[in-house]
Protein backbone atom coordinates (compact mmCIF):
# COMPACT_ATOMS: atom_id res chain seq x y z
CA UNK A 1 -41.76 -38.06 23.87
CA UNK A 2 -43.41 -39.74 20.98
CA UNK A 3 -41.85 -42.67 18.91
CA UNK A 4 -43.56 -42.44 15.41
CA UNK A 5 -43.31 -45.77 14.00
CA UNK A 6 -44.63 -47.45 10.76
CA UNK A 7 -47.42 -49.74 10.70
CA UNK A 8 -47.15 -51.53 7.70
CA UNK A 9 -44.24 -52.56 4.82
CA UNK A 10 -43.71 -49.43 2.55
CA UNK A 11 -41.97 -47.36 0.98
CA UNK A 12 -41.60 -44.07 2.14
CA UNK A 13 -42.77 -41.11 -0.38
CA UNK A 14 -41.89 -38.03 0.89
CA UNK A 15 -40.70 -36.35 4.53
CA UNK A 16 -42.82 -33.24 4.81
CA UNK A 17 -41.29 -32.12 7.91
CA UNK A 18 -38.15 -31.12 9.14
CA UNK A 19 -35.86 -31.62 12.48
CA UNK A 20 -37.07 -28.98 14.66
CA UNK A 21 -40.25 -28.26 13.08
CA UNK A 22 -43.44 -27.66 15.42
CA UNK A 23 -46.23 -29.64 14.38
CA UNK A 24 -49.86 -29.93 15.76
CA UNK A 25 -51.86 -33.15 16.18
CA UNK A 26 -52.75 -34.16 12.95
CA UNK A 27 -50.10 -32.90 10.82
CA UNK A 28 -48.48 -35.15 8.18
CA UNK A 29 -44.93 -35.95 9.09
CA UNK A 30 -44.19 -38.55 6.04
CA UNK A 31 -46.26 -40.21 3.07
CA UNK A 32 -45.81 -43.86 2.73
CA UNK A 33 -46.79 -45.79 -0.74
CA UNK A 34 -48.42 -49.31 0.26
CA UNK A 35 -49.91 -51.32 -2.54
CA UNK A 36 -50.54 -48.36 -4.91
CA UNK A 37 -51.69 -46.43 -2.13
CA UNK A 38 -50.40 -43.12 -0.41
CA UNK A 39 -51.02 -42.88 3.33
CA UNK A 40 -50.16 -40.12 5.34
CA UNK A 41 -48.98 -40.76 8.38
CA UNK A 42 -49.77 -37.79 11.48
CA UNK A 43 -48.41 -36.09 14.33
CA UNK A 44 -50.83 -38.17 17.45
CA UNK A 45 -49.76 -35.02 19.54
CA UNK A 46 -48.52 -31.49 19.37
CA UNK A 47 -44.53 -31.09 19.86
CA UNK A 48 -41.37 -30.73 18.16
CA UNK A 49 -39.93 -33.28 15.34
CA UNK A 50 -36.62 -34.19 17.10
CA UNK A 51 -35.78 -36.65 15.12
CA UNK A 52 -36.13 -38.46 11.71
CA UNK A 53 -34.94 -41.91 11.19
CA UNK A 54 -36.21 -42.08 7.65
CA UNK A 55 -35.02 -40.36 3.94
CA UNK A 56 -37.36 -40.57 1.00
CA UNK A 57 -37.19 -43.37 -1.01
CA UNK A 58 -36.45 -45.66 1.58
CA UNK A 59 -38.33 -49.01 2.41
CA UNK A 60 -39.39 -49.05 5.73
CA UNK A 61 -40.70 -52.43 7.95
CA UNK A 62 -44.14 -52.81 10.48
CA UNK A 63 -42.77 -51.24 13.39
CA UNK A 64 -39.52 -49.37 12.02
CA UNK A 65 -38.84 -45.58 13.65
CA UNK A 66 -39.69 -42.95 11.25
CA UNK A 67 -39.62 -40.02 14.21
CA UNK A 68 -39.74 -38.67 17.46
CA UNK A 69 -41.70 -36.04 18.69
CA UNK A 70 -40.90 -34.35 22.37
């Protein structure tokens, strides 16, 4: 199991993935907005998206859960 977390204060874009959706290392699983910036954050492992603790349009904290991967 894989806790996907935020690293920074942002707010989150978009979730491009769904509960139960296969992904493969590298994939984008949301798109956070930092500063003007988008930043995609990726899958560190192949698996299944189990969980998301995150809706678009929300602002997220360093460290907050955004998924879990199994």
């Amino acid at each position: 199991m894989t806790e996907v977390r935020a690293e920074m204060v942002a707010k989150l874009l978009e979730v491009t993935v769904a509960e139960g959706e296969r992904v493969n290392e590298g994939d984008t699983l949301v798109l956070l907005e930092s500063m003007k910036m988008e930043i995609p954050v990726q899958a560190e492992e192949p698996g299944v998206v189990t969980r998301l603790a995150v809706t678009a349009g929300a602002q997220v904290q360093a460290g907050d859960l955004l998924a879990v991967i199994e």
